[in-house]
C-alpha atoms as a PDB file:
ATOM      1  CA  UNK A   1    -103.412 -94.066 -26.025  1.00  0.00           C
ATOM      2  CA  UNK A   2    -101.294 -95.933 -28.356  1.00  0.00           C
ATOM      3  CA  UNK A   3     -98.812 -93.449 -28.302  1.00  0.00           C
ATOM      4  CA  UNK A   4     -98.591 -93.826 -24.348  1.00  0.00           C
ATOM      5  CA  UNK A   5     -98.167 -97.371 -24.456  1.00  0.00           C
ATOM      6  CA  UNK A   6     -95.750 -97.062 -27.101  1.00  0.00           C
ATOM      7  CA  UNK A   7     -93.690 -94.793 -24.750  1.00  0.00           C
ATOM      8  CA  UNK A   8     -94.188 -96.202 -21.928  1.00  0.00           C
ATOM      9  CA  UNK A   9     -93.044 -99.636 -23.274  1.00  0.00           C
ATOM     10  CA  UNK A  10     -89.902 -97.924 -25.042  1.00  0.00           C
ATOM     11  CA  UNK A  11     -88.730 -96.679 -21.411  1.00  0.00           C
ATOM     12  CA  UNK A  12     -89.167 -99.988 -19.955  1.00  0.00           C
ATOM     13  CA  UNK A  13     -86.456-101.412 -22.789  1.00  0.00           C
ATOM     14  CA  UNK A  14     -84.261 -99.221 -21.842  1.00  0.00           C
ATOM     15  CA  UNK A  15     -84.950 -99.360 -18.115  1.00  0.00           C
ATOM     16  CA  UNK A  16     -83.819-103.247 -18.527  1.00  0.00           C
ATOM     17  CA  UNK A  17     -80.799-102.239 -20.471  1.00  0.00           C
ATOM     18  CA  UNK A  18     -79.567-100.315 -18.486  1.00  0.00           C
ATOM     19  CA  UNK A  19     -79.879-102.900 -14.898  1.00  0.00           C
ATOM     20  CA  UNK A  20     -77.955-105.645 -16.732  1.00  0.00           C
ATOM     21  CA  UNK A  21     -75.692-103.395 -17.900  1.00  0.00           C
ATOM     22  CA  UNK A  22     -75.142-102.542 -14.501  1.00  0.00           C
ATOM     23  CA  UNK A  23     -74.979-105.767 -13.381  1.00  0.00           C
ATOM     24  CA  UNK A  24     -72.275-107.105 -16.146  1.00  0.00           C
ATOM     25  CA  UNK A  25     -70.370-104.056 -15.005  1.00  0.00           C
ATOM     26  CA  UNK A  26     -70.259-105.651 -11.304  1.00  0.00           C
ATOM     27  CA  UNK A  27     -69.739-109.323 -12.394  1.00  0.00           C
ATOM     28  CA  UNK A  28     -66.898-108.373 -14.740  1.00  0.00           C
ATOM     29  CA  UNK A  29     -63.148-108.844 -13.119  1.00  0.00           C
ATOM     30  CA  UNK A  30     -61.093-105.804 -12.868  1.00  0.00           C
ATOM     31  CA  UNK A  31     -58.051-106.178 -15.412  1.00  0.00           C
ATOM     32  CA  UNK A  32     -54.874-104.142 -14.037  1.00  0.00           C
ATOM     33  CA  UNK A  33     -52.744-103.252 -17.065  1.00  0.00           C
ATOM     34  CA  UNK A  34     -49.565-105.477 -17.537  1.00  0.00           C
ATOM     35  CA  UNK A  35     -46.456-103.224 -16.031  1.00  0.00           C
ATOM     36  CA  UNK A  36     -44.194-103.062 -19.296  1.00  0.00           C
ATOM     37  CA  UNK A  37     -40.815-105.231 -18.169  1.00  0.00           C
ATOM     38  CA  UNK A  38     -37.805-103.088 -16.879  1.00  0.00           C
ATOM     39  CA  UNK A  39     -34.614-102.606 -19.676  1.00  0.00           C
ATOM     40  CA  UNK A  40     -31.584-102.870 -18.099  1.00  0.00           C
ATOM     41  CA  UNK A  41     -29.567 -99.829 -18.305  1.00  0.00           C
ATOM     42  CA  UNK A  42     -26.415-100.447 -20.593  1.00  0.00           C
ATOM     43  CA  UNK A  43     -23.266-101.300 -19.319  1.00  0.00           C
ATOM     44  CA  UNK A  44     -20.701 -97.846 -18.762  1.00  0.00           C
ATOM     45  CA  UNK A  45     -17.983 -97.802 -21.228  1.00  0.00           C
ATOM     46  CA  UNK A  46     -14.643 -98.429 -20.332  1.00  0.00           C
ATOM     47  CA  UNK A  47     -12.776 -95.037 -19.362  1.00  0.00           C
ATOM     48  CA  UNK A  48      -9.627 -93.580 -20.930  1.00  0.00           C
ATOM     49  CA  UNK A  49      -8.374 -93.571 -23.928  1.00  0.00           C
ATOM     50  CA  UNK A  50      -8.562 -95.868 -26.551  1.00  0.00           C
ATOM     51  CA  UNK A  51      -5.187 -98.151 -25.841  1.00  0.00           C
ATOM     52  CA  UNK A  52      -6.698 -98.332 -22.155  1.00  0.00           C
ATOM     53  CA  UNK A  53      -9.640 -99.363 -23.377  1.00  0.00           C
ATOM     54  CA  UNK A  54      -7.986-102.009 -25.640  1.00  0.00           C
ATOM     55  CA  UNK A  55      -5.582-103.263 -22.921  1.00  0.00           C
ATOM     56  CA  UNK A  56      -8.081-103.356 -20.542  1.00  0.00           C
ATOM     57  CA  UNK A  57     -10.326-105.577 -23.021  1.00  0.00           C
ATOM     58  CA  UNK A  58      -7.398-107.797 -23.122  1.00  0.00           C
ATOM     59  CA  UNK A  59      -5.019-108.569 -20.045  1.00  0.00           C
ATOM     60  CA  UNK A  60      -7.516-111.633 -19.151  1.00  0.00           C
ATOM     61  CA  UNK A  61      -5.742-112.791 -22.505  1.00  0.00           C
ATOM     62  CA  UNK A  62      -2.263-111.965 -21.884  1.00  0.00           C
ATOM     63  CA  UNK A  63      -0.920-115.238 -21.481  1.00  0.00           C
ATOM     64  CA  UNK A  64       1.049-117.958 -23.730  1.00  0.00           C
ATOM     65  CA  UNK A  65      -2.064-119.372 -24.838  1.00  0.00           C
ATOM     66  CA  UNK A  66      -4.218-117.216 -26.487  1.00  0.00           C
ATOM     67  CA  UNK A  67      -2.477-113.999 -26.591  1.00  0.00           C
ATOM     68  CA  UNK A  68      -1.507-114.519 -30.182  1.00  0.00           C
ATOM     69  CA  UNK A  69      -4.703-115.117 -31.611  1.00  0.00           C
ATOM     70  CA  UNK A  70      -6.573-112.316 -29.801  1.00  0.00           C
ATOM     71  CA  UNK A  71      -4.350-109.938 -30.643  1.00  0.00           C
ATOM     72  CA  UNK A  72      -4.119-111.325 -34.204  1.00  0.00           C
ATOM     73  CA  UNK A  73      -7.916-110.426 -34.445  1.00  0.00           C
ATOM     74  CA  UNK A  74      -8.554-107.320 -32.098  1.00  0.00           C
ATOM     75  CA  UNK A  75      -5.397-105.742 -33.094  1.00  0.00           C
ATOM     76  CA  UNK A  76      -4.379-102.506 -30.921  1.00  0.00           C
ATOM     77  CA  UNK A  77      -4.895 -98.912 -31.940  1.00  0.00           C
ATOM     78  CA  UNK A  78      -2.275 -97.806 -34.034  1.00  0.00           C
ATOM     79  CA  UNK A  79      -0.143 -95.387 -32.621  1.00  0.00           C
ATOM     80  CA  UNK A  80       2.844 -95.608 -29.631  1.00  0.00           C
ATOM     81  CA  UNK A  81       0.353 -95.697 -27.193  1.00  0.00           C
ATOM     82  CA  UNK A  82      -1.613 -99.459 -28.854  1.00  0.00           C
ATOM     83  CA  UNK A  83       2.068-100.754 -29.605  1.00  0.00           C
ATOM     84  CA  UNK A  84       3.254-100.289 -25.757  1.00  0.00           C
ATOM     85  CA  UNK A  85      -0.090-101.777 -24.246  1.00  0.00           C
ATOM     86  CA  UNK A  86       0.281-104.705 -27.092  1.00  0.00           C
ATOM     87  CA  UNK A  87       4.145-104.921 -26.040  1.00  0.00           C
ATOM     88  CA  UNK A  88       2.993-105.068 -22.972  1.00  0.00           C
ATOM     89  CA  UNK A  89       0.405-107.820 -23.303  1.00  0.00           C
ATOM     90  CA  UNK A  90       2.990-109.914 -24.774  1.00  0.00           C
ATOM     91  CA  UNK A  91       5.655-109.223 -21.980  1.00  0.00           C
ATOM     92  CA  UNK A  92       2.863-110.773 -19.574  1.00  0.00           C
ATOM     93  CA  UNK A  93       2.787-113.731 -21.155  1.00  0.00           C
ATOM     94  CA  UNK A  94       6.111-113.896 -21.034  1.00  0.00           C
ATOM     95  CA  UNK A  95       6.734-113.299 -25.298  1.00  0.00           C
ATOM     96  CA  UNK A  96       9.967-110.752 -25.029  1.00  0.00           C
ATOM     97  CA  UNK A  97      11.162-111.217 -28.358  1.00  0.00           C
ATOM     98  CA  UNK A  98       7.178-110.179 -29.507  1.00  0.00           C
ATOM     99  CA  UNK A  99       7.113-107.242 -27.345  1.00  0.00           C
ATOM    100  CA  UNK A 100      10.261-106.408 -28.698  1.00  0.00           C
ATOM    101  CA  UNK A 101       9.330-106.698 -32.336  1.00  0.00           C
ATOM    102  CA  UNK A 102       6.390-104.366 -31.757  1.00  0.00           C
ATOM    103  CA  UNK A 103       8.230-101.816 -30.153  1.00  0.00           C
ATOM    104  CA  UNK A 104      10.852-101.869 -33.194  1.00  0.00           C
ATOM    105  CA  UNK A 105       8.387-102.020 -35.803  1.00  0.00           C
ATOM    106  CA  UNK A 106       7.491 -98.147 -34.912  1.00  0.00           C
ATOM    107  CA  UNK A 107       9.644 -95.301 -36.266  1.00  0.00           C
ATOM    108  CA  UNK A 108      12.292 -94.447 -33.903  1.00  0.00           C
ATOM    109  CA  UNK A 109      10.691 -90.978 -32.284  1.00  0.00           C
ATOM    110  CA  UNK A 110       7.760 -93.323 -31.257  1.00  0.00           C
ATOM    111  CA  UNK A 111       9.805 -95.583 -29.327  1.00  0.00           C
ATOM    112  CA  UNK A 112      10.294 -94.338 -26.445  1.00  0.00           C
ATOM    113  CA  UNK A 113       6.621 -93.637 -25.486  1.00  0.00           C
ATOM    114  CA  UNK A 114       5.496 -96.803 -26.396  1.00  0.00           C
ATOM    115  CA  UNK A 115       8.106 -98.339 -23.720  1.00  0.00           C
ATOM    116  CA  UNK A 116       6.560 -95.781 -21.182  1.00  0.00           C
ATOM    117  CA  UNK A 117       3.461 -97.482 -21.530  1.00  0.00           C
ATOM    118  CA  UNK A 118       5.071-100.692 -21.006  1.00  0.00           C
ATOM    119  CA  UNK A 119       6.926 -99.366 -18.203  1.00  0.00           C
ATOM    120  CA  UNK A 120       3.396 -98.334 -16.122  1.00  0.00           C
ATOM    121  CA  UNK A 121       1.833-101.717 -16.896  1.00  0.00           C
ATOM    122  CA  UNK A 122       5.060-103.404 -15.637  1.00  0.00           C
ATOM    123  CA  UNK A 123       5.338-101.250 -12.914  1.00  0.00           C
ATOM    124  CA  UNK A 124       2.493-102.439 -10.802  1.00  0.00           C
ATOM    125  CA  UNK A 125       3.382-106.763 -11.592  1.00  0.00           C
ATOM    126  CA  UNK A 126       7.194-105.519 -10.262  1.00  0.00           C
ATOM    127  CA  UNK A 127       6.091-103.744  -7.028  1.00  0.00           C
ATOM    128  CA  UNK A 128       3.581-107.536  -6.750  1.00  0.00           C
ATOM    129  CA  UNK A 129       6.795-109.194  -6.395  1.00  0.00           C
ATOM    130  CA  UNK A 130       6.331-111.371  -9.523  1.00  0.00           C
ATOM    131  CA  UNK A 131       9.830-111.144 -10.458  1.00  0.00           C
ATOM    132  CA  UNK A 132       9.826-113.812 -13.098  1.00  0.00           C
ATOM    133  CA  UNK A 133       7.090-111.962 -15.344  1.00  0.00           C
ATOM    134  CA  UNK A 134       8.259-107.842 -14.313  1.00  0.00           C
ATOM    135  CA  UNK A 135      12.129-108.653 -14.445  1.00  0.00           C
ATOM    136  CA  UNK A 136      12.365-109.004 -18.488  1.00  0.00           C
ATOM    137  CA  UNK A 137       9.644-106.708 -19.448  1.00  0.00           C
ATOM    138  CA  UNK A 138      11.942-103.940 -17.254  1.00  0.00           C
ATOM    139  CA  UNK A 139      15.061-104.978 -18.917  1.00  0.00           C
ATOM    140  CA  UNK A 140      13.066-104.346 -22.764  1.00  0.00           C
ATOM    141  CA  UNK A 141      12.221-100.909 -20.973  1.00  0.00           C
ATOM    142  CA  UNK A 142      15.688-100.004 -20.484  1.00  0.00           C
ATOM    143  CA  UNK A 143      16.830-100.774 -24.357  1.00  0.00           C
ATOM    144  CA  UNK A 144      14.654 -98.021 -24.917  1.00  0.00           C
ATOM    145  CA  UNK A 145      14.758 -95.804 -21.908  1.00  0.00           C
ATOM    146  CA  UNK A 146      18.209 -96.781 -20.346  1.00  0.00           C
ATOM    147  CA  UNK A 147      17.977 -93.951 -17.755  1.00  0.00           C
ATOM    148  CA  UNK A 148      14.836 -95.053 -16.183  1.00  0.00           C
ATOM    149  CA  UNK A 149      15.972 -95.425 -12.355  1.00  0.00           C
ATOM    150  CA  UNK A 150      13.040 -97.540 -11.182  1.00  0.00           C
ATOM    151  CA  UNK A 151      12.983 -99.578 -13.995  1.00  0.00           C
ATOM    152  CA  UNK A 152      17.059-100.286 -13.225  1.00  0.00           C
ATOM    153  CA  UNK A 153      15.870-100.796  -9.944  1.00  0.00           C
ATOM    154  CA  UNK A 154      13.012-103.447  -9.905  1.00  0.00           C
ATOM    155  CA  UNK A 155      15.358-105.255 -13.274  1.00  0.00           C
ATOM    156  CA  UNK A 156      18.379-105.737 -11.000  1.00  0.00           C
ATOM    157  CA  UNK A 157      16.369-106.911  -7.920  1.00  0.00           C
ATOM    158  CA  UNK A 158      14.747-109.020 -10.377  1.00  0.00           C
ATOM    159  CA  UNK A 159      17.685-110.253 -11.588  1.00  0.00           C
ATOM    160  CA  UNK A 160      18.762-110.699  -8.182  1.00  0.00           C
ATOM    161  CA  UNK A 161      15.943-112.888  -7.141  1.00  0.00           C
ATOM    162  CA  UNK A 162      16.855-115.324 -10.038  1.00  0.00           C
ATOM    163  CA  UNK A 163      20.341-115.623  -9.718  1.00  0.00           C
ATOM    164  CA  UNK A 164      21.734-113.332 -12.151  1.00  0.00           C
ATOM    165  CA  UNK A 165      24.392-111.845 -10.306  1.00  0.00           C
ATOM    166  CA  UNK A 166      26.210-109.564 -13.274  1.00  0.00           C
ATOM    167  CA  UNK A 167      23.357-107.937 -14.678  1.00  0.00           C
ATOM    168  CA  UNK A 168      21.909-107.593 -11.413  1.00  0.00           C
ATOM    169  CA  UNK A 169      24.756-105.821  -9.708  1.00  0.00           C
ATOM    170  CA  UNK A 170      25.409-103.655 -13.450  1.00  0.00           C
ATOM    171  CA  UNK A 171      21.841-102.788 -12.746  1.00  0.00           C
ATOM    172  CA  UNK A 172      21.831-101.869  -9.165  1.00  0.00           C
ATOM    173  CA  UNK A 173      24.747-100.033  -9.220  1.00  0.00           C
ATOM    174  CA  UNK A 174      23.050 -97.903 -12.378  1.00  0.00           C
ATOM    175  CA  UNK A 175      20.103 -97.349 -10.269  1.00  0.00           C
ATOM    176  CA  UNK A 176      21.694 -96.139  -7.188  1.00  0.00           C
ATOM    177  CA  UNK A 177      23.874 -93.495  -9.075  1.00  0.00           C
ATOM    178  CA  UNK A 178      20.890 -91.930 -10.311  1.00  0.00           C
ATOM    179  CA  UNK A 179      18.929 -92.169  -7.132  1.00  0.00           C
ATOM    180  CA  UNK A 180      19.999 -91.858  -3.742  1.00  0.00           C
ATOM    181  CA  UNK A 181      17.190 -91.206  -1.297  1.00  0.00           C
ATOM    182  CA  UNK A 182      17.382 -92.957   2.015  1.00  0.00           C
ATOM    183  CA  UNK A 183      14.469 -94.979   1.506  1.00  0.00           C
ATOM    184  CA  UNK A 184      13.423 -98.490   0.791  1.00  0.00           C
ATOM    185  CA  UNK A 185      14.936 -98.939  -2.405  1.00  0.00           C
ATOM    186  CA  UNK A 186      18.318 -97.747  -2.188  1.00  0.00           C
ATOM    187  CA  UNK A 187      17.950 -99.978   1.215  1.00  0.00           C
ATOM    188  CA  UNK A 188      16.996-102.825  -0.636  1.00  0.00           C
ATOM    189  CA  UNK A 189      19.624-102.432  -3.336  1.00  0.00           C
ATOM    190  CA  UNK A 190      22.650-101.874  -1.175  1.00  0.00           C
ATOM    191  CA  UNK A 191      21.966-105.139   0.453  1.00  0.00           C
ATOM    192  CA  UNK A 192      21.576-106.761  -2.370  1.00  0.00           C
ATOM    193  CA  UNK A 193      24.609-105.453  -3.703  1.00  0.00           C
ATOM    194  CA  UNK A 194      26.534-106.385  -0.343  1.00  0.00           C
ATOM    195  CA  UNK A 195      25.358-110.349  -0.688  1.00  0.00           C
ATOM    196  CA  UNK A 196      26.338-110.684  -4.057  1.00  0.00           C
ATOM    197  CA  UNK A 197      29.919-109.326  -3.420  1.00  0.00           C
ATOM    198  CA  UNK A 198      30.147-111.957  -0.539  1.00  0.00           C
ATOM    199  CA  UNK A 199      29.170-114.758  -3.468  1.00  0.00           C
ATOM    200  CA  UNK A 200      25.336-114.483  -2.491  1.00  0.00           C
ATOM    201  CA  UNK A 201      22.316-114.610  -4.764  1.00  0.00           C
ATOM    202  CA  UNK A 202      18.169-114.006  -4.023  1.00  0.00           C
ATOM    203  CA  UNK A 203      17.841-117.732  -5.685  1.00  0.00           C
ATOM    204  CA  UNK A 204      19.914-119.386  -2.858  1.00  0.00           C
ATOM    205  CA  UNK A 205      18.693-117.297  -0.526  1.00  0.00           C
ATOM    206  CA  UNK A 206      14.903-118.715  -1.650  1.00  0.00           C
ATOM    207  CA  UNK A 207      16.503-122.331  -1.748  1.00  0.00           C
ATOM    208  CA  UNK A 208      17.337-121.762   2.188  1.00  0.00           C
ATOM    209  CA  UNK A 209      14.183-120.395   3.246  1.00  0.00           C
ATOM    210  CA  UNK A 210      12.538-123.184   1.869  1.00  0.00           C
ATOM    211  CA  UNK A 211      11.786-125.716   4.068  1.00  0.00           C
ATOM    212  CA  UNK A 212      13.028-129.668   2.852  1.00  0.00           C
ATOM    213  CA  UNK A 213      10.088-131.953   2.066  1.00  0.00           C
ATOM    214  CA  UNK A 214       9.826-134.840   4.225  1.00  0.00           C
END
């Protein structure tokens, strides 16, 4: 008898266990688990080759004001390719004499690539129209690569544009030697050439499109 009661009682524990465990289980909020926060991929690197990736780091900078220091502590690669983008930099910001000095400072075989690469970055700022910044850096091109025809070309219009009559017409004449295709440039150049033999310049002919202020 006592064993029955002990039994008996023993199953009635648990029965009570087991209904408020129950009924904790329903009271009890369901927790969702915290989503973990979403990483932001990384950023693609830059592409081609290391003096793009330089120059491309730096033309925000390639002005008179902080070129110098910027370059001073994120120097270029060195090889032709690093001394043409850093000529190049400097022509921007309108530093000839530094561009020059770079370009110089690199044994003579190495020359002439480096003024390639300042030659396609000048390129582009010449066929803008930006005369003032292209028509120098063109003119350092052709002290290293005086057979370049475009580069004769955009210097001379350049040239042109500013008033510089003699080197414009020396380079316009150069240009149109070398090329002669019936297009827009040897247009272009021929009527330059034609006002400046009649005593004509691009400055004056800016000074008469521009209308007097009141």
């Amino acid at each position: 008898m006592n064993r029955f009661l002990y039994f008996a009682g023993f199953g009635y524990i648990a029965l009570c266990g087991a209904m408020v465990f129950k009924a904790l289980n329903r009271s009890s909020p369901v927790v969702s688990p915290t989503p973990m926060a979403a990483v932001a991929p990384p950023p693609p690197p830059v592409a081609g080759t290391s003096g793009q990736q330089w120059f491309a780091r730096m033309k925000p900078f390639c002005n008179q004001v902080e070129v110098d220091v910027l370059i001073r502590y994120t120097p270029p690669p060195d090889n032709s390719e690093g001394a043409g983008f850093a000529a190049a930099c400097f022509g921007l910001a309108g530093k000839i004499d530094r561009a020059r000095a770079i370009i110089d400072n690199m044994p003579a075989g190495d020359r002439g690539a480096a003024a390639n690469v300042l030659f396609e970055v000048a390129h582009p700022v010449a066929d803008a129209g930006d005369d003032r910044a292209s028509g120098p850096m063109m003119e350092l091109v052709l002290d290293y690569w005086p057979n370049n025809y475009m580069a004769l070309y955009h210097a001379g219009m350049s040239e042109y544009s500013l008033g510089e009559t003699g080197l414009a017409e020396k380079h316009l004449r150069s240009f149109l030697q070398m090329y002669n295709q019936p297009d827009g440039f040897t247009g272009a150049a021929r009527a330059a050439l034609e006002k400046i033999e009649k005593g004509g310049d691009g400055r004056k002919e800016v000074e008469r499109s521009t209308p007097a202020r009141p």
